[in-house]
N, C-alpha and C. Protein backbone atom coordinates (compact mmCIF):
# COMPACT_ATOMS: atom_id res chain seq x y z
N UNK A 1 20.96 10.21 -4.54
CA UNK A 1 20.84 8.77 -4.38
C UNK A 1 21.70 8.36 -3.18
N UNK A 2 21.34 7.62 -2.62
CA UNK A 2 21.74 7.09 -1.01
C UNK A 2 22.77 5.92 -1.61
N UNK A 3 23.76 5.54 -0.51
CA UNK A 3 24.92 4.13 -0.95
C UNK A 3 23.59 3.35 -0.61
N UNK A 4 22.84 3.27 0.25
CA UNK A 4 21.77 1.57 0.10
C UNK A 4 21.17 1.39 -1.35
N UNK A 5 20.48 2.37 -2.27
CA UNK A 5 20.46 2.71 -3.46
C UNK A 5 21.46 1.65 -4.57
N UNK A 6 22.55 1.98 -4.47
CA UNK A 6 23.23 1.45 -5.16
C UNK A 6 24.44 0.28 -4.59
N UNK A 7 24.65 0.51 -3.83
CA UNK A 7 25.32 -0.86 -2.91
C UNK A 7 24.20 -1.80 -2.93
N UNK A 8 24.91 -3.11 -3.84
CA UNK A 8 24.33 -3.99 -4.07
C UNK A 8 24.49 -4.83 -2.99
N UNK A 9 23.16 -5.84 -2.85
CA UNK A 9 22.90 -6.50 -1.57
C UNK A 9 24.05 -7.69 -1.09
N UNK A 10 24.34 -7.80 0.03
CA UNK A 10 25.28 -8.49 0.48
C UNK A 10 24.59 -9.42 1.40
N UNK A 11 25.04 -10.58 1.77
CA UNK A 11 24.65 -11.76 2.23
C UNK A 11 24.64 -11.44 3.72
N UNK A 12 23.75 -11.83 4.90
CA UNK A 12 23.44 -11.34 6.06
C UNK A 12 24.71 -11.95 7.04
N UNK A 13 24.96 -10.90 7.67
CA UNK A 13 26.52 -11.75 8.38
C UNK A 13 26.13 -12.17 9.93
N UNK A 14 26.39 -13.20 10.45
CA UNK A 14 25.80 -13.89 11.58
C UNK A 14 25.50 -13.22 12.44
N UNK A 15 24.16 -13.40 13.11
CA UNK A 15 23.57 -12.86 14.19
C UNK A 15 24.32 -13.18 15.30
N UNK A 16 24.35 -12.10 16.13
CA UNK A 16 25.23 -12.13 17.62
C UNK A 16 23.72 -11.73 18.41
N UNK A 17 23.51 -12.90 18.77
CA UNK A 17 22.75 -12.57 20.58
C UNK A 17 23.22 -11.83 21.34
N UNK A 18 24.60 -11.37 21.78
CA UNK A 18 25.31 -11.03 22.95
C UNK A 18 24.90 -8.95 22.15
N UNK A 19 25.32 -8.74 21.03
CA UNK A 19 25.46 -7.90 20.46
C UNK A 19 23.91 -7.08 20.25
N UNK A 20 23.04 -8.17 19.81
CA UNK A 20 21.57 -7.66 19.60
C UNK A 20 21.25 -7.33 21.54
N UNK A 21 21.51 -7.73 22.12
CA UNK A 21 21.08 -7.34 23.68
C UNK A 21 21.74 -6.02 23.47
N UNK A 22 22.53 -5.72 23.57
CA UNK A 22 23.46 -4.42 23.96
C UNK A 22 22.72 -3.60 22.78
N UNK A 23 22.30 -4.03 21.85
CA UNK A 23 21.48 -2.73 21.09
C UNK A 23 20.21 -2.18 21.30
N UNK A 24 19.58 -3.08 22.11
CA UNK A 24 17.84 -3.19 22.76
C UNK A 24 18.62 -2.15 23.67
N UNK A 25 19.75 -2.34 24.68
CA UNK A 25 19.84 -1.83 25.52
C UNK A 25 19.87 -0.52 25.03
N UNK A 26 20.87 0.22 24.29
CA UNK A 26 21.53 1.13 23.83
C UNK A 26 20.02 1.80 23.05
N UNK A 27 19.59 1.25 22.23
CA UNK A 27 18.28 2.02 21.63
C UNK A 27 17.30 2.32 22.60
N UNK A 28 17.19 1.51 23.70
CA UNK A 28 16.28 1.53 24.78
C UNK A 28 16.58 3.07 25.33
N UNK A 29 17.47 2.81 25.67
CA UNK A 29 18.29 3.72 26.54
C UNK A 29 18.02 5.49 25.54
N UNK A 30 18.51 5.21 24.65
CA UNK A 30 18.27 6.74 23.41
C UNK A 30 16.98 7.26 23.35
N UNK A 31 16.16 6.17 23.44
CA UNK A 31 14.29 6.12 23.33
C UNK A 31 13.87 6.90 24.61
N UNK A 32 14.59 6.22 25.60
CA UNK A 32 14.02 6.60 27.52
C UNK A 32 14.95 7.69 27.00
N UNK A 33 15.67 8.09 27.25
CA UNK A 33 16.49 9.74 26.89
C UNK A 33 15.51 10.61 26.42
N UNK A 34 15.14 10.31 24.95
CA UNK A 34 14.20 10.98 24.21
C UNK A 34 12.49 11.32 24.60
N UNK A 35 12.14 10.37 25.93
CA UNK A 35 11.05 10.69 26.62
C UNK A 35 9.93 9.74 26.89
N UNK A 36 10.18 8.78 26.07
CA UNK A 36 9.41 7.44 25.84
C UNK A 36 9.88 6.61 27.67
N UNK A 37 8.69 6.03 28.09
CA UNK A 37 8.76 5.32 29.12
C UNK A 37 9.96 4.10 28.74
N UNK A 38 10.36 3.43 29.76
CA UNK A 38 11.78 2.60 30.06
C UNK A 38 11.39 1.43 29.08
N UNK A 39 10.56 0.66 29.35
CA UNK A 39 10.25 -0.17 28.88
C UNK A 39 9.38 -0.64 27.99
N UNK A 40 8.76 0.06 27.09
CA UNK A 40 8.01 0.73 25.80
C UNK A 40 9.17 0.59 24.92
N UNK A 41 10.04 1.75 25.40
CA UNK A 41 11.48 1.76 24.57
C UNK A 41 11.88 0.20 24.65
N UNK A 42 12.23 -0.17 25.46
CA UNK A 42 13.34 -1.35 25.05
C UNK A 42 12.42 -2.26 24.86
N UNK A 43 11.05 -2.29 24.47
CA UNK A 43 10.05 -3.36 24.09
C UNK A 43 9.98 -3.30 22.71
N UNK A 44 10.22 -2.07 22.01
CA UNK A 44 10.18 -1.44 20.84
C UNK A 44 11.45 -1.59 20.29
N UNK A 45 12.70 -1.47 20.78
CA UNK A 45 13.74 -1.68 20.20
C UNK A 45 14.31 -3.42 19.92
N UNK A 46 13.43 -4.17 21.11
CA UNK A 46 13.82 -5.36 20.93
C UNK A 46 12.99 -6.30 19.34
N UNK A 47 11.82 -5.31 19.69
CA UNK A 47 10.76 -6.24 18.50
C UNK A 47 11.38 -5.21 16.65
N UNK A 48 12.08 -4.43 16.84
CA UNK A 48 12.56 -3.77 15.77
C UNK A 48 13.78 -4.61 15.13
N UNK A 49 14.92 -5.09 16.24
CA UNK A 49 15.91 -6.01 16.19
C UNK A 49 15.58 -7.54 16.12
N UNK A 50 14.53 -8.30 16.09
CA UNK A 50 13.72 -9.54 16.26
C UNK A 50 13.91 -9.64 14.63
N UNK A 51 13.90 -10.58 14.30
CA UNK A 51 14.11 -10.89 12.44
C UNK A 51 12.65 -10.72 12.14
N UNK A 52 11.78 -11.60 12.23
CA UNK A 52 10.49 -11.22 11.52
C UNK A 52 10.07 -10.30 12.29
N UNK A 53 10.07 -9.66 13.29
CA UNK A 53 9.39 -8.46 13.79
C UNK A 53 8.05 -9.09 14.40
N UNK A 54 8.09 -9.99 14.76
CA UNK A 54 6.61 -10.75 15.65
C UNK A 54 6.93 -11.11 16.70
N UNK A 55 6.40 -10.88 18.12
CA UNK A 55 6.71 -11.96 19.31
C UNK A 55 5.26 -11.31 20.05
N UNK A 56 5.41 -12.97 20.62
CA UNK A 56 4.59 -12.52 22.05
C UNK A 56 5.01 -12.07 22.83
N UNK A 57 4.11 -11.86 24.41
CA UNK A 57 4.02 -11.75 25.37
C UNK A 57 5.18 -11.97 25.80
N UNK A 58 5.11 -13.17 26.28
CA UNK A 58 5.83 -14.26 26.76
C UNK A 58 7.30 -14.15 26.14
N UNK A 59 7.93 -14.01 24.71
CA UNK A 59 9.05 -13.69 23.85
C UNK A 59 9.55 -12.29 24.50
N UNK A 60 8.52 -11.40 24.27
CA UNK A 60 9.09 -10.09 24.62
C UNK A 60 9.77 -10.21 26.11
N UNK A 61 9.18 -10.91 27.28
CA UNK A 61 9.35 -10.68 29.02
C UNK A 61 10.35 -11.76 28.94
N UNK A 62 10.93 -12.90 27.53
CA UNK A 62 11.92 -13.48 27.99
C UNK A 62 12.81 -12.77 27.75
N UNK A 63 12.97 -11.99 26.57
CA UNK A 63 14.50 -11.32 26.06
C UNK A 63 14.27 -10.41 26.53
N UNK A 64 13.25 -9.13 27.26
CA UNK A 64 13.82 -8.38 28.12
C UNK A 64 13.82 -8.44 29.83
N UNK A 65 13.68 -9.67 30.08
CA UNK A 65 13.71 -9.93 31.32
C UNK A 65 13.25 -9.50 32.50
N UNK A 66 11.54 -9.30 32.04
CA UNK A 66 10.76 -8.90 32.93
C UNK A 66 9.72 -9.77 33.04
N UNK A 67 8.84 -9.71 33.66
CA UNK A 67 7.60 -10.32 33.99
C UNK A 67 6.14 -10.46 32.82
N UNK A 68 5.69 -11.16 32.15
CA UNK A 68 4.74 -10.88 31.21
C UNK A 68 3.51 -9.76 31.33
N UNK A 69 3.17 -9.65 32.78
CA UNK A 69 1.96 -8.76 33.21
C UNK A 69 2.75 -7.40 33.03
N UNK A 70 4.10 -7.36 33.03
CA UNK A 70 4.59 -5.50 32.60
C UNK A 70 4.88 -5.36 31.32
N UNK A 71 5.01 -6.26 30.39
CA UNK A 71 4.70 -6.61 28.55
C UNK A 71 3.22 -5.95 28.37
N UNK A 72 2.52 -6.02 29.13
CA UNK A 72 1.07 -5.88 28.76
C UNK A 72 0.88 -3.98 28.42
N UNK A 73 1.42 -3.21 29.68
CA UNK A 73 1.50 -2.04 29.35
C UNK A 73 2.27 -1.54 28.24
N UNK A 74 3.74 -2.04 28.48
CA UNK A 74 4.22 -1.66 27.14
C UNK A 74 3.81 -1.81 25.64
N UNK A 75 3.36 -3.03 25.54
CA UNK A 75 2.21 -3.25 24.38
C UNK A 75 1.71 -2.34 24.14
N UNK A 76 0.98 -2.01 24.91
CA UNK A 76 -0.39 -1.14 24.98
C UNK A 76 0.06 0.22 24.28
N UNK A 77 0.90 0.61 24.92
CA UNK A 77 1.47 1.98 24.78
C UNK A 77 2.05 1.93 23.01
N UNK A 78 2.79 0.91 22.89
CA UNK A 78 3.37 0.93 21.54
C UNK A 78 2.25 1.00 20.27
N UNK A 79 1.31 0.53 20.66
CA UNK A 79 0.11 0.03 20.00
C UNK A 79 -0.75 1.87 20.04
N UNK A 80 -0.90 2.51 21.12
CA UNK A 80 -1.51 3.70 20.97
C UNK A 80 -1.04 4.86 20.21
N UNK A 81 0.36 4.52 20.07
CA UNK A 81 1.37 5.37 19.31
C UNK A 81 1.60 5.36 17.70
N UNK A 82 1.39 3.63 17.18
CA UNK A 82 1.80 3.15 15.94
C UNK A 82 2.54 2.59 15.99
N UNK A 83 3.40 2.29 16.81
CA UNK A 83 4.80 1.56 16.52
C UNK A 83 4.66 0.31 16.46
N UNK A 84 3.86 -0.49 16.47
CA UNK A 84 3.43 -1.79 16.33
C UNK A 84 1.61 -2.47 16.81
N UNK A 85 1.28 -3.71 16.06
CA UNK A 85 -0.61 -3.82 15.77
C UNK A 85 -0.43 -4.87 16.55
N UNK A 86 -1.13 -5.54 17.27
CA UNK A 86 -1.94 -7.22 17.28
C UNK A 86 -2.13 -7.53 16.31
N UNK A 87 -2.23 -8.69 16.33
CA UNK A 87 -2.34 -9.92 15.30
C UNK A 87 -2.42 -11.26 15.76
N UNK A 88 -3.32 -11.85 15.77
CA UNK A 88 -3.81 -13.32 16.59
C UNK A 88 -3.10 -14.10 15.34
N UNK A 89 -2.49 -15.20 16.30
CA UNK A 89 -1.56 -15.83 15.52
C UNK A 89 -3.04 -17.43 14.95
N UNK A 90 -2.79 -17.34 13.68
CA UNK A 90 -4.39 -18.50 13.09
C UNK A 90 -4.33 -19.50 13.85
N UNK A 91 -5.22 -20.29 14.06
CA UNK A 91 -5.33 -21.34 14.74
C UNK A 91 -5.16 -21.91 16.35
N UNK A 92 -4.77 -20.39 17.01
CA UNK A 92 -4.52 -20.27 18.50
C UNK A 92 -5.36 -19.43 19.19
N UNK A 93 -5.31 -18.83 20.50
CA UNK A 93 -5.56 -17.88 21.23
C UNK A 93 -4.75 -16.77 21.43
N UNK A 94 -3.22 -17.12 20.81
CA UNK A 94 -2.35 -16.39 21.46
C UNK A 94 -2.00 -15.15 20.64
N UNK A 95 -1.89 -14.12 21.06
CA UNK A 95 -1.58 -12.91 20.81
C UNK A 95 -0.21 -12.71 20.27
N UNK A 96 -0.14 -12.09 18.89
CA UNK A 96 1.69 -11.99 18.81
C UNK A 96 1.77 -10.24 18.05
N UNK A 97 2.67 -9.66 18.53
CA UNK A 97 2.98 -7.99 18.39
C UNK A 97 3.56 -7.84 17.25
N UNK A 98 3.66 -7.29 16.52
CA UNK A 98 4.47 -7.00 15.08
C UNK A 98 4.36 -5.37 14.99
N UNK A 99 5.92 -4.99 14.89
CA UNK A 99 6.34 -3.72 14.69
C UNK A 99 5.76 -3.58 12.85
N UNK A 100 5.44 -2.30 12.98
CA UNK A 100 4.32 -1.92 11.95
C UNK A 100 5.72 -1.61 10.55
N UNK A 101 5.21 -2.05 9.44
CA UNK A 101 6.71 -1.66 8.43
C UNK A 101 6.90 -0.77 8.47
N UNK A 102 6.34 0.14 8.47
CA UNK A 102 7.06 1.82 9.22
C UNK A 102 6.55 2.21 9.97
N UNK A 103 7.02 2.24 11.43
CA UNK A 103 6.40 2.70 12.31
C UNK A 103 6.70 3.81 12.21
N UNK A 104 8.06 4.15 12.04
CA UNK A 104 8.29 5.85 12.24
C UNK A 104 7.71 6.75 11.72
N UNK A 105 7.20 6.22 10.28
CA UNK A 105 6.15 7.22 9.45
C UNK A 105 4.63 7.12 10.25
N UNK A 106 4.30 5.99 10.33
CA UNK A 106 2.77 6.04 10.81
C UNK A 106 2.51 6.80 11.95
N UNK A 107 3.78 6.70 12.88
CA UNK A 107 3.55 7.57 14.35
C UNK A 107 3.64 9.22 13.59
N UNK A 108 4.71 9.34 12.65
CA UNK A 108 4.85 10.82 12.51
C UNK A 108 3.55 11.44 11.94
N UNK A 109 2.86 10.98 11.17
CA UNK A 109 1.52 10.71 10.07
C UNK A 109 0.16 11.18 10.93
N UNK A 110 0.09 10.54 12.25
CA UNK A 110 -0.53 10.44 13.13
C UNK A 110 -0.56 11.08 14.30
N UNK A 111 0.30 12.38 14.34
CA UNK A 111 0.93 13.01 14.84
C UNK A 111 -0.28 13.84 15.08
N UNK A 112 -1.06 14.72 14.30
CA UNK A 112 -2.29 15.57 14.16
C UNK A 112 -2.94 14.58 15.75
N UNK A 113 -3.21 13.26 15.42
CA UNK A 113 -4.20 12.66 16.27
C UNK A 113 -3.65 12.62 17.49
N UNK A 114 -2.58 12.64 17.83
CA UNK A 114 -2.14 12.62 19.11
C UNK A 114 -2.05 14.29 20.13
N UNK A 115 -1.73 15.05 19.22
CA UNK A 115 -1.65 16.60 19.58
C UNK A 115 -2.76 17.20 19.28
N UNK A 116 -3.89 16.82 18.82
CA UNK A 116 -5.16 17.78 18.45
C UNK A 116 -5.88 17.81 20.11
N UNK A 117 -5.89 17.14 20.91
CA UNK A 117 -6.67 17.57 22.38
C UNK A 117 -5.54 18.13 22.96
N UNK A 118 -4.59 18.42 23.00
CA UNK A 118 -3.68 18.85 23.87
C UNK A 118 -3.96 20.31 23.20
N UNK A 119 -3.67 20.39 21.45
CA UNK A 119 -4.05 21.68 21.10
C UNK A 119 -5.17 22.46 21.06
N UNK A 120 -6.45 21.69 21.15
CA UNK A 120 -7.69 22.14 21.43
C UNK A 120 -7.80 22.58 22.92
N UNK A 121 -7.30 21.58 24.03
CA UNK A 121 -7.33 22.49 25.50
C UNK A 121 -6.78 23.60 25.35
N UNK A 122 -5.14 23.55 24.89
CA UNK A 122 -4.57 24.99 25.05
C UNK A 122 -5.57 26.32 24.60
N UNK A 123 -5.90 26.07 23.29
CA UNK A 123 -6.76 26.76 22.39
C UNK A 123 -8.08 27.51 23.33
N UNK A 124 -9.03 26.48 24.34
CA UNK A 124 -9.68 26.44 24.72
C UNK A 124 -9.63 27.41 26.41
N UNK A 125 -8.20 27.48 26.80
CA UNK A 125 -8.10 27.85 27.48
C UNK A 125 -7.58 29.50 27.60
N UNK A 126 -7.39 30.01 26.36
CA UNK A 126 -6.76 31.33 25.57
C UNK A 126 -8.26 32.80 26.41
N UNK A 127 -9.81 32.00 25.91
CA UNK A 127 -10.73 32.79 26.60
C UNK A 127 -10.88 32.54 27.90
N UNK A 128 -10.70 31.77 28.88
CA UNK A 128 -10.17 31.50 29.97
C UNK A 128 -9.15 32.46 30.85
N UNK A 129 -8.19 33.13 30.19
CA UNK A 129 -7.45 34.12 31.01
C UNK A 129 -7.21 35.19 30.39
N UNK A 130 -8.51 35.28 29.83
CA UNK A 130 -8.87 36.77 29.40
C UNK A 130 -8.43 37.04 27.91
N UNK A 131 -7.96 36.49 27.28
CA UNK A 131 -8.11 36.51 25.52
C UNK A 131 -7.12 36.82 25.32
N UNK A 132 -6.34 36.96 23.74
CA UNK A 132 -5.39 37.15 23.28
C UNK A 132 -4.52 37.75 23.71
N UNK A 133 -5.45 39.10 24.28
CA UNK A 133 -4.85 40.13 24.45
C UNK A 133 -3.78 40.27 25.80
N UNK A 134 -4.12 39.52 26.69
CA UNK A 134 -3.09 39.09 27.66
C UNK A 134 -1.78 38.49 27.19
N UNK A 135 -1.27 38.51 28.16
CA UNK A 135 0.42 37.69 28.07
C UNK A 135 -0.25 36.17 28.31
N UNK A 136 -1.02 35.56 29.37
CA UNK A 136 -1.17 34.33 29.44
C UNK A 136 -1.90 33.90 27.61
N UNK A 137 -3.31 34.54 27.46
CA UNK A 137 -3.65 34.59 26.36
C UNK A 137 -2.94 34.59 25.37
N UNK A 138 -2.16 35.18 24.71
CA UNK A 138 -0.73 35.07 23.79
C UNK A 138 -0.04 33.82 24.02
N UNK A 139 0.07 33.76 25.28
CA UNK A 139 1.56 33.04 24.98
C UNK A 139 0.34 31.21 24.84
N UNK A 140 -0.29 30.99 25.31
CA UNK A 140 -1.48 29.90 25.26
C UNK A 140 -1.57 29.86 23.17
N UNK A 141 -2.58 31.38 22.88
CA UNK A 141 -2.30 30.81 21.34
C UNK A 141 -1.45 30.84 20.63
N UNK A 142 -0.24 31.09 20.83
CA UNK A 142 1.15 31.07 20.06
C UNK A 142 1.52 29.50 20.51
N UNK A 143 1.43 29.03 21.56
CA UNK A 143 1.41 27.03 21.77
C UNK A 143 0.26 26.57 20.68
N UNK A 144 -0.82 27.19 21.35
CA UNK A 144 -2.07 25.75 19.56
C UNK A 144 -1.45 26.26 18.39
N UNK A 145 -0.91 27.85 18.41
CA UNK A 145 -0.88 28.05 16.86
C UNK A 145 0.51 26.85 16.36
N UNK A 146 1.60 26.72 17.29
CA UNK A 146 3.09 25.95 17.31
C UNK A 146 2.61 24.50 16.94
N UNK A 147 1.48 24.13 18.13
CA UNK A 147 1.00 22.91 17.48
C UNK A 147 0.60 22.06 16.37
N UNK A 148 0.03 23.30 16.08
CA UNK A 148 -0.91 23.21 14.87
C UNK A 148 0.00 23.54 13.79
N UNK A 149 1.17 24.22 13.67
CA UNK A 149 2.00 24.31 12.88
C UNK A 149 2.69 22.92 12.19
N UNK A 150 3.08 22.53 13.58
CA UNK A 150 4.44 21.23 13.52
C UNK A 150 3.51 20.16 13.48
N UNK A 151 1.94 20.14 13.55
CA UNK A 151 1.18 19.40 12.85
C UNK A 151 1.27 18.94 11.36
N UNK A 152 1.16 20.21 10.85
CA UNK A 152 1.18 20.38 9.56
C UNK A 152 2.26 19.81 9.28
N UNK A 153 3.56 20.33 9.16
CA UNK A 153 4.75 20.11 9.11
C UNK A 153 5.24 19.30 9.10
N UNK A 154 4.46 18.21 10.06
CA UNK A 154 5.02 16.52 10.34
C UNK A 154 4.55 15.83 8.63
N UNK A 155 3.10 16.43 8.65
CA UNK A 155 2.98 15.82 7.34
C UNK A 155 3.16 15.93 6.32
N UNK A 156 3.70 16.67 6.09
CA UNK A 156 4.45 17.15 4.96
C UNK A 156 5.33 16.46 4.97
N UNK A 157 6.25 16.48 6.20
CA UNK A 157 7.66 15.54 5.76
C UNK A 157 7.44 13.89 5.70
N UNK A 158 6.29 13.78 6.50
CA UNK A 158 5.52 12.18 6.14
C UNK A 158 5.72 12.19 4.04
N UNK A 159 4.95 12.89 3.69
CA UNK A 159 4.57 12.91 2.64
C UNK A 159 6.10 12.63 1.36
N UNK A 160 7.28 13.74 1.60
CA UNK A 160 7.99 13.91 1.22
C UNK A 160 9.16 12.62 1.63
N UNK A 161 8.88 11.96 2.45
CA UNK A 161 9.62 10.39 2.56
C UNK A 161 8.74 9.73 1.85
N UNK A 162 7.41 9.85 1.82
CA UNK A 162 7.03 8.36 1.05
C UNK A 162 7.63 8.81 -0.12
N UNK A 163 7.56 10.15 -0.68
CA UNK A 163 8.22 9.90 -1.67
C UNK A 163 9.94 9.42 -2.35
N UNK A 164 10.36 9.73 -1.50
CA UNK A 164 11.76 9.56 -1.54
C UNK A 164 12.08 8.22 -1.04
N UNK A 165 11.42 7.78 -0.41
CA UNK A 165 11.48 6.31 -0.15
C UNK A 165 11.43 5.45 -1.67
N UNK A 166 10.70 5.60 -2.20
CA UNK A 166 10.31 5.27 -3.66
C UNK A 166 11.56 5.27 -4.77
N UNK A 167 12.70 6.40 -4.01
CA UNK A 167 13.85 6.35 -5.10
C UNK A 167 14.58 5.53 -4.55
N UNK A 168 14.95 4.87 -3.14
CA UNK A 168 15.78 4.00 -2.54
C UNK A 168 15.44 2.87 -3.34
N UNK A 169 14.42 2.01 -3.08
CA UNK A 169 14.52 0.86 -4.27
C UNK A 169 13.80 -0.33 -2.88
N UNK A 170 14.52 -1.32 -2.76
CA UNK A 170 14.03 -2.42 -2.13
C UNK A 170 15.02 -2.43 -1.37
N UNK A 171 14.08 -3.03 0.23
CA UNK A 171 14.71 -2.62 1.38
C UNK A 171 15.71 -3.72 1.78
């Protein structure tokens, strides 16, 4: 059992603007480290730190201080990954982003869909330089077979958080 588990809930202690910037930054920054484009990351870390987890366009390019037309890619990208859907806000035109309640599971979940053409070229390319039996051949299906492994693998541990998620309690 985890202390969130049993540490009973405590009253929310005042939001710092100055403090939530420096964490967009800092998560941004861990995200771009980890391989994710510059601003994907800190588009993603800002709408993760946002209280309801909704903003537009326009919200996102004010608090990270870019231009709305470079919101548009990052969107895009977050949206191809899982980490957050569209959602037309009722009664408007306007578009508002919401980080998905778990993104981290849905991207990991979804993992098969993102690596299955990368593992099918490799795969595809094994009779291409002469078959297994080569060193290029080998070392080509020992990558789809790796793929296709840590495919598996992702979901499994997908699987094994939802469950364990279930003993934490309410978030």
């Amino acid at each position: 059992m985890t202390a969130r588990a049993t540490t009973p809930p405590r009253a929310p202690a005042p939001r710092s603007e100055d403090e939530v910037r420096a964490f967009v930054e800092r998560l941004g920054s861990a995200l771009t480290d980890a391989g994710m484009a510059r601003l994907p990351a800190r588009a993603f870390a800002a709408m993760l730190a946002d209280e309801d987890g909704r903003m537009t366009s326009a919200e996102l390019a004010d608090v990270l201080e870019v231009s709305p037309a470079s919101v548009s890619g990052a969107v895009r990208y977050l949206s191809q990954v899982l980490f957050l859907h569209r959602e037309r806000e009722p009664g408007t035109r306007r578009d508002v982003y919401v980080v998905r309640e778990d993104a981290w599971h849905d991207a990991i979940v979804n993992m098969r869909r993102t690596y299955a053409p990368i593992q099918a070229a490799i795969a595809s390319g094994v009779d291409a330089v002469g078959g297994p039996a080569t060193q290029a051949g080998e070392r080509l299906s020992s990558s789809a077979d790796f793929l296709d492994f840590i495919a598996d693998e992702m979901t499994a541990i997908a699987q094994r958080w939802e469950e364990h998620r279930k003993t934490l309690g309410p978030t």
